[in-house]
C-alpha atoms as a PDB file:
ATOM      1  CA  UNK A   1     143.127  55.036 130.530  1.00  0.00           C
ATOM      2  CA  UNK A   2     145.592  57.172 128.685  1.00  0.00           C
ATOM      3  CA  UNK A   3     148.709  55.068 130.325  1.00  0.00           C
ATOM      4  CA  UNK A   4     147.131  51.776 129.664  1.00  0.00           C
ATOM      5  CA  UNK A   5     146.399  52.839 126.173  1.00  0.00           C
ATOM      6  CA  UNK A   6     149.799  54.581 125.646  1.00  0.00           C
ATOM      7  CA  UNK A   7     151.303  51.041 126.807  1.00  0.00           C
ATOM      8  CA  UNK A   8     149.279  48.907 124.284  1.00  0.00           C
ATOM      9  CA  UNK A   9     149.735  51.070 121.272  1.00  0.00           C
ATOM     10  CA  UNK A  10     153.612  51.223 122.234  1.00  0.00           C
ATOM     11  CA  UNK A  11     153.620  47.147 122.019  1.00  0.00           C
ATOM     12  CA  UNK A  12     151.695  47.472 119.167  1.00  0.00           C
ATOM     13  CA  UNK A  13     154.131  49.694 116.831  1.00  0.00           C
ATOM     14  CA  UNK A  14     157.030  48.198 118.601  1.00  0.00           C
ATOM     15  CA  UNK A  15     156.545  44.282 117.486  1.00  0.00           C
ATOM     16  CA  UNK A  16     155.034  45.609 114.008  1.00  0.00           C
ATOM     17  CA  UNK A  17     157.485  48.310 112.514  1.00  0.00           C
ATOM     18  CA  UNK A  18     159.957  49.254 115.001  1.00  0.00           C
ATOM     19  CA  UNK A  19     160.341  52.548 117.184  1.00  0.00           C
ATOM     20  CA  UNK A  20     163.583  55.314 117.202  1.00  0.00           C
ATOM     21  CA  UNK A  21     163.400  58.008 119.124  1.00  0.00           C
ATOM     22  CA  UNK A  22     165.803  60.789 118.513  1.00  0.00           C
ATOM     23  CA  UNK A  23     166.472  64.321 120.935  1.00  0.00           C
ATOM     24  CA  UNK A  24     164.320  63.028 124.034  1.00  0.00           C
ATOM     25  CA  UNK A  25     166.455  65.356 126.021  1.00  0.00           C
ATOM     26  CA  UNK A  26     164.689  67.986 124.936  1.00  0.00           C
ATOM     27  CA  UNK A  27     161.516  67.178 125.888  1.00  0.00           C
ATOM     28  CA  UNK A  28     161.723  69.450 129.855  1.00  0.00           C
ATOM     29  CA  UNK A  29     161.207  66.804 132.393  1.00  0.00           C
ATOM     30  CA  UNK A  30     158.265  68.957 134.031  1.00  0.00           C
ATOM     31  CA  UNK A  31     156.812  72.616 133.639  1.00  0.00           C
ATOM     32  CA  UNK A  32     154.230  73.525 130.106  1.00  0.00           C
ATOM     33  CA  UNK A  33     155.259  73.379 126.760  1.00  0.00           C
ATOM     34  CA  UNK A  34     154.076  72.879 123.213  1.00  0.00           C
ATOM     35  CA  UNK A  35     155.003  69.989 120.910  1.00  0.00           C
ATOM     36  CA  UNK A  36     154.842  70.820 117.748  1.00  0.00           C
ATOM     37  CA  UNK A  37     154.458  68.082 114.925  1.00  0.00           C
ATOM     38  CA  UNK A  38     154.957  67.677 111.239  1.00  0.00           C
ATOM     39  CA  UNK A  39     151.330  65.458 110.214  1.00  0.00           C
ATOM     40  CA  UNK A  40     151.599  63.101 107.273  1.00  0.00           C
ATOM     41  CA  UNK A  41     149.910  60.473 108.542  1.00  0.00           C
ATOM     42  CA  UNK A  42     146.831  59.786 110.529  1.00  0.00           C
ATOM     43  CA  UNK A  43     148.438  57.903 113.424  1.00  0.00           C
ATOM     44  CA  UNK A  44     151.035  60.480 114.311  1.00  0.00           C
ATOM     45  CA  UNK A  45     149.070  61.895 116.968  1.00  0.00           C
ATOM     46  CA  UNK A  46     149.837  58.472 118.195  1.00  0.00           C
ATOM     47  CA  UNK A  47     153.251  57.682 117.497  1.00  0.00           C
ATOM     48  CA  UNK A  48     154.372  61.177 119.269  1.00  0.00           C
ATOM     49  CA  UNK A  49     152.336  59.760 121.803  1.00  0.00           C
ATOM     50  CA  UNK A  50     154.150  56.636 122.332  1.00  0.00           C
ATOM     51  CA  UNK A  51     157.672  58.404 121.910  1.00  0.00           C
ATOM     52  CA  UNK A  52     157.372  61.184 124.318  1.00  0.00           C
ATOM     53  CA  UNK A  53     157.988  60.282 128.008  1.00  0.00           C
ATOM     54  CA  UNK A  54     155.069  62.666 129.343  1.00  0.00           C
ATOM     55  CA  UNK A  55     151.587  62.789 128.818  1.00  0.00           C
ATOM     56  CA  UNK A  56     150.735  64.577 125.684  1.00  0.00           C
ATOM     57  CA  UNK A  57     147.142  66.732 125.654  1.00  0.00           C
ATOM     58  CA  UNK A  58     145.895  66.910 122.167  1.00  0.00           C
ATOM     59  CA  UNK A  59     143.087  68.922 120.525  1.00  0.00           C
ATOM     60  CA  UNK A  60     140.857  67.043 118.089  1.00  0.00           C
ATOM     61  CA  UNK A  61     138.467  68.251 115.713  1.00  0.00           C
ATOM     62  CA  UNK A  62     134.479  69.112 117.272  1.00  0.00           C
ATOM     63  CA  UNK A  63     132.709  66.466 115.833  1.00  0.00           C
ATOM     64  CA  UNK A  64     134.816  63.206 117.493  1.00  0.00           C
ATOM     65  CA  UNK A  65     132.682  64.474 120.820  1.00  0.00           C
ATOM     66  CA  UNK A  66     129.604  64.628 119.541  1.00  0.00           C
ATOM     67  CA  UNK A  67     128.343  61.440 121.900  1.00  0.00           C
ATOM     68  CA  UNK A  68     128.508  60.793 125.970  1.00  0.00           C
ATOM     69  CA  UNK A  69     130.657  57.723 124.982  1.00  0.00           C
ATOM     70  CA  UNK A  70     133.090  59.621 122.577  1.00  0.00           C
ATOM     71  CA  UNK A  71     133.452  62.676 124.715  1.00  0.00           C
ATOM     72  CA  UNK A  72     134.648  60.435 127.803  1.00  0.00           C
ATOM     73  CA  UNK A  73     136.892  58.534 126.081  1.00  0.00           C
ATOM     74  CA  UNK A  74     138.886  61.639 123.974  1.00  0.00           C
ATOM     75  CA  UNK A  75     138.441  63.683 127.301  1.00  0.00           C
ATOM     76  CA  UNK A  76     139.891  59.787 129.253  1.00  0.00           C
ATOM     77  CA  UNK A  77     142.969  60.062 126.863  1.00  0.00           C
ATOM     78  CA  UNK A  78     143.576  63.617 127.223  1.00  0.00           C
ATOM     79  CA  UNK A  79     142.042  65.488 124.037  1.00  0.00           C
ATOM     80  CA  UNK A  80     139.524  68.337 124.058  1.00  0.00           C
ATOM     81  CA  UNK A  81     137.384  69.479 120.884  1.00  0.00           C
ATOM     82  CA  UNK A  82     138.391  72.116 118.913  1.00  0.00           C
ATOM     83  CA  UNK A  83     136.136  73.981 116.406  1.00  0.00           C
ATOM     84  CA  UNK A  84     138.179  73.945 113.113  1.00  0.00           C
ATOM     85  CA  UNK A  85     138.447  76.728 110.617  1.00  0.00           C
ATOM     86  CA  UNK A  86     138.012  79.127 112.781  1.00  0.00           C
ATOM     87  CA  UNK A  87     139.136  81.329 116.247  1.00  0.00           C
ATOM     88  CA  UNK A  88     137.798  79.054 118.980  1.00  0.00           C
ATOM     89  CA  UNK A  89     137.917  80.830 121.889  1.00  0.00           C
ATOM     90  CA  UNK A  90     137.059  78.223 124.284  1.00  0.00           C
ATOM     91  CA  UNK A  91     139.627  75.633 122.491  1.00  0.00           C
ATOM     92  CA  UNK A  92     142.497  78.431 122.851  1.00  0.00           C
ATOM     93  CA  UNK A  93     141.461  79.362 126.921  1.00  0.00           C
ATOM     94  CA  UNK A  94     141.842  75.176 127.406  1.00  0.00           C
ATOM     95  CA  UNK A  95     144.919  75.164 125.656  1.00  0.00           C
ATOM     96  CA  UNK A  96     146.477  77.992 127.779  1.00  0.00           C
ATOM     97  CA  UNK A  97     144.836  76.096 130.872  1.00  0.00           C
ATOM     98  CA  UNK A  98     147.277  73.023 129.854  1.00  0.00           C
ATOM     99  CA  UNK A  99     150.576  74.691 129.752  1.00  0.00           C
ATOM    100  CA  UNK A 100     149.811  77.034 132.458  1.00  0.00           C
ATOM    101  CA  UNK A 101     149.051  74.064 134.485  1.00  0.00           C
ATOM    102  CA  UNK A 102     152.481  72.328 133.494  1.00  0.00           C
ATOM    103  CA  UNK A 103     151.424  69.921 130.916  1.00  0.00           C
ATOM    104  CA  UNK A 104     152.309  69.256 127.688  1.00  0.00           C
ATOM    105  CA  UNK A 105     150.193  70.393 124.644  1.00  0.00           C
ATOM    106  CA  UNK A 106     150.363  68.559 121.290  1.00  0.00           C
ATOM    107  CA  UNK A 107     149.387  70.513 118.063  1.00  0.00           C
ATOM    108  CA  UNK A 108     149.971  70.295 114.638  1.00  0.00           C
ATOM    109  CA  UNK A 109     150.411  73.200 113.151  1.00  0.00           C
ATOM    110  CA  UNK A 110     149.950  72.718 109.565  1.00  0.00           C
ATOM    111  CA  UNK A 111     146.390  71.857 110.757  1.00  0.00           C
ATOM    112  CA  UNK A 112     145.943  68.898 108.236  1.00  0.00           C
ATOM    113  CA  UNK A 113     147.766  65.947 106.991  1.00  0.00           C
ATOM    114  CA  UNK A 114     149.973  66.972 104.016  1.00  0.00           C
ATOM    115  CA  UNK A 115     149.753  64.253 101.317  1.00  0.00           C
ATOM    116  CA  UNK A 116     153.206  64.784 100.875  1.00  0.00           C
ATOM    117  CA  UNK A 117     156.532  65.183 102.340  1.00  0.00           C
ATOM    118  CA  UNK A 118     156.398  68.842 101.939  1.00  0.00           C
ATOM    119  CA  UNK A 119     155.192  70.585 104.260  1.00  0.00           C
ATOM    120  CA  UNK A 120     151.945  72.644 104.322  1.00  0.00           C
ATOM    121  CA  UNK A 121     151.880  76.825 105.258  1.00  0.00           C
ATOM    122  CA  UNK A 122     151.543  76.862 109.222  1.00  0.00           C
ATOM    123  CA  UNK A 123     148.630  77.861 110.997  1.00  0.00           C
ATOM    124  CA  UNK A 124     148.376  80.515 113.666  1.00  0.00           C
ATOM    125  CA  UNK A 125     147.375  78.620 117.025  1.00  0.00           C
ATOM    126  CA  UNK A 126     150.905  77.180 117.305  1.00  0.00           C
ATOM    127  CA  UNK A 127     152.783  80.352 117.323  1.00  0.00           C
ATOM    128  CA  UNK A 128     150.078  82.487 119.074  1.00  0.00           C
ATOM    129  CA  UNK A 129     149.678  80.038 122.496  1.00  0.00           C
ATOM    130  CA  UNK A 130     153.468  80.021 122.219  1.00  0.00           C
ATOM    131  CA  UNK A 131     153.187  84.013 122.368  1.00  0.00           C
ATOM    132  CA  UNK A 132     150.660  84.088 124.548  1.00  0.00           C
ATOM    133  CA  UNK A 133     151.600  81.998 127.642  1.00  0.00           C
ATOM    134  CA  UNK A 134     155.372  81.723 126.890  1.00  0.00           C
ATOM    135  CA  UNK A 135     155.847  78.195 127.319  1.00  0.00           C
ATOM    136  CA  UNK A 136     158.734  76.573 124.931  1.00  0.00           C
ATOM    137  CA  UNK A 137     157.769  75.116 121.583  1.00  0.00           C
ATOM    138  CA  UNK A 138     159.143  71.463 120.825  1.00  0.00           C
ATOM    139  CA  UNK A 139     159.518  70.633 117.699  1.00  0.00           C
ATOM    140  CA  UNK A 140     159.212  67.519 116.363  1.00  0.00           C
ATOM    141  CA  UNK A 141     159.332  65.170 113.031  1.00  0.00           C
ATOM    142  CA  UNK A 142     157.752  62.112 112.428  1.00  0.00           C
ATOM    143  CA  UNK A 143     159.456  59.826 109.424  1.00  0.00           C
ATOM    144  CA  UNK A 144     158.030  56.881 107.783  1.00  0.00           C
ATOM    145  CA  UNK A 145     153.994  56.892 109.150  1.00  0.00           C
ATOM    146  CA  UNK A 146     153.004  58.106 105.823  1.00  0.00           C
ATOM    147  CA  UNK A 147     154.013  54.816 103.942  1.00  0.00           C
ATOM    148  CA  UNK A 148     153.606  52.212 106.992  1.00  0.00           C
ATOM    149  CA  UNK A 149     155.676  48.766 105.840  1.00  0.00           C
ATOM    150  CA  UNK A 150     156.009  45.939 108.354  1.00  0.00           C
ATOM    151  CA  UNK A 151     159.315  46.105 110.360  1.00  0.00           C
ATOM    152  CA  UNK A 152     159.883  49.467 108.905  1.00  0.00           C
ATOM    153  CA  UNK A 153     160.993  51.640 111.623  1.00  0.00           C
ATOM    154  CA  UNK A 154     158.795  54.758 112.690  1.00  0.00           C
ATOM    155  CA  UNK A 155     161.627  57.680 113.820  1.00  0.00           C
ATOM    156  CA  UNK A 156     160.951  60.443 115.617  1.00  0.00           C
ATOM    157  CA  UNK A 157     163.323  63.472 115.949  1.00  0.00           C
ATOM    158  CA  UNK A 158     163.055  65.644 118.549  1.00  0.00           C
ATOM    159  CA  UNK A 159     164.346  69.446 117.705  1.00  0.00           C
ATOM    160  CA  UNK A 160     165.457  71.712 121.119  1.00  0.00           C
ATOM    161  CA  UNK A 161     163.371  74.024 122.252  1.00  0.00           C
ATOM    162  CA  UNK A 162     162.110  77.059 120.844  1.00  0.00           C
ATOM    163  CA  UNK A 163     161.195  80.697 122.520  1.00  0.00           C
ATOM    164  CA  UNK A 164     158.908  83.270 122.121  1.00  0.00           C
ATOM    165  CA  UNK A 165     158.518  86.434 123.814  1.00  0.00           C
ATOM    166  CA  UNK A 166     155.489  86.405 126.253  1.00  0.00           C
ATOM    167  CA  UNK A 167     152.799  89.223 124.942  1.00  0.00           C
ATOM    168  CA  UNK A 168     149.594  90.270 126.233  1.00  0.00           C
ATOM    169  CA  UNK A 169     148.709  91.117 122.709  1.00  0.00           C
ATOM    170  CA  UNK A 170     150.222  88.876 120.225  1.00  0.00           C
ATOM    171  CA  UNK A 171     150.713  90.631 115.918  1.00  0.00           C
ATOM    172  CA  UNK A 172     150.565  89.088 112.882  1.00  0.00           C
ATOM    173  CA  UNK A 173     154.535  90.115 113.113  1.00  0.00           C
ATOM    174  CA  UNK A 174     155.101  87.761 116.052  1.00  0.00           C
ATOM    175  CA  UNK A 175     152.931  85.424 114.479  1.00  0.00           C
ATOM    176  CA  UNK A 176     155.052  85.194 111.262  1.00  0.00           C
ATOM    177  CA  UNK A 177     158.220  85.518 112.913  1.00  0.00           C
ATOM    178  CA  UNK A 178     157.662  82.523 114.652  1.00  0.00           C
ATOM    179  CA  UNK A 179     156.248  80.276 112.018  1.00  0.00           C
ATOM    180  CA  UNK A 180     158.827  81.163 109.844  1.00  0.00           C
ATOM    181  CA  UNK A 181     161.361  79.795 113.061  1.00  0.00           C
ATOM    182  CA  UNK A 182     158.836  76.387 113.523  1.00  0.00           C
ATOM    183  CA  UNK A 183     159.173  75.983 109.664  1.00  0.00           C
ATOM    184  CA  UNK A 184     162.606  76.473 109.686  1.00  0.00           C
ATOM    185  CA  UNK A 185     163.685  73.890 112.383  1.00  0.00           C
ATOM    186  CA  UNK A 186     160.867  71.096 110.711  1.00  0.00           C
ATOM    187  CA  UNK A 187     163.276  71.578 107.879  1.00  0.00           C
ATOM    188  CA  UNK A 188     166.561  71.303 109.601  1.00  0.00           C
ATOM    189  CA  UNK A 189     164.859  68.170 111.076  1.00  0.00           C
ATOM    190  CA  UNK A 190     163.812  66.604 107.981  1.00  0.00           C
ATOM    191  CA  UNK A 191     166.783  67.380 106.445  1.00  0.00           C
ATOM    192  CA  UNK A 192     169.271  65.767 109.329  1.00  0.00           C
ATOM    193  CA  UNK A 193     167.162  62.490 108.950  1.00  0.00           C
ATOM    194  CA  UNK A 194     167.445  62.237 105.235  1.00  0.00           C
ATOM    195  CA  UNK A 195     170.834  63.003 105.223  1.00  0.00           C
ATOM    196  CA  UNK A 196     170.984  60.331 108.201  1.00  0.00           C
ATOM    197  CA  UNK A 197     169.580  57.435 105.408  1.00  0.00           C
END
């Protein structure tokens, strides 16, 4: 389902606006990691879908599994519920599960759509499953979803890889230090691609 869907979707944006994809080298070819997306818009989870190579396992919020129906097509397209606004400790061991097993794990780590181009404070998750398992962070930006024009061109920039020290026990220190690094390169991201225009 989630390659016949990924196919469709990639048509889709493709004929209608226009697709550039930016740093794909950076994205490992096999092994766990996290990519880790600026959210403006509420198709971004698709568009870094469509532009990254491997499958891409996304949480999504509790409620969007609340049927039979719902639950096997989110779980059919790789997603798993999350419990927002709080520590979900079942969302965070599946998470872990999905690096560890050498997949890729999309998250947003603002944790909302910013109604702006600025960018919102970061939450935790991010930077604590990048602590905790060890697995590179990806960062990536997505330009032009928030004001969608026909044969507009969606871009997506692809940052390299960033590293965190594996720890059993991950501080509010590490925490920081790492969303201040995530911030940092969504920044030097954004700022390549306006500079780009």
């Amino acid at each position: 389902m989630y390659r016949i869907l990924r196919a469709l979707c990639r048509v889709l944006v493709i004929l209608c606006f226009g697709l550039e994809v930016e740093g794909q080298e950076n994205v490992p070819s096999e092994g766990g990691a996290i990519i880790a997306s600026n959210h403006v818009s509420f198709i971004d989870p698709i568009v870094v879908i469509i532009g990254v190579k491997r499958p891409i396992h996304y949480m999504a919020k509790e409620e969007l599994f609340r049927s039979r129906l719902l639950t096997a097509f989110f779980r059919g397209v790789h997603a798993f519920p999350v419990r927002r606004g709080m520590a979900d400790r079942s969302a965070i061991r599946e998470a872990l599960a999905v690096v560890s097993d050498g997949s890729l794990l999309g998250i947003f780590p603002e944790g909302r759509r910013s109604r702006s181009a600025e960018s919102l404070p970061l939450q935790r998750g991010t930077a604590f499953l990048a602590c905790k398992s060890g697995v590179p962070i990806i960062p990536v930006v997505v330009v032009n979803t928030d004001r969608l024009r026909f044969r507009r061109p969606l871009r997506i920039k692809i940052g390299a890889p960033l590293f965190c020290e594996t720890r059993n026990k991950v501080s509010k220190a590490d925490i920081a230090e790492a969303n201040s690094r995530i911030s940092k390169r969504f920044y030097d991201l954004l700022k390549q691609e306006s500079v780009g225009l």
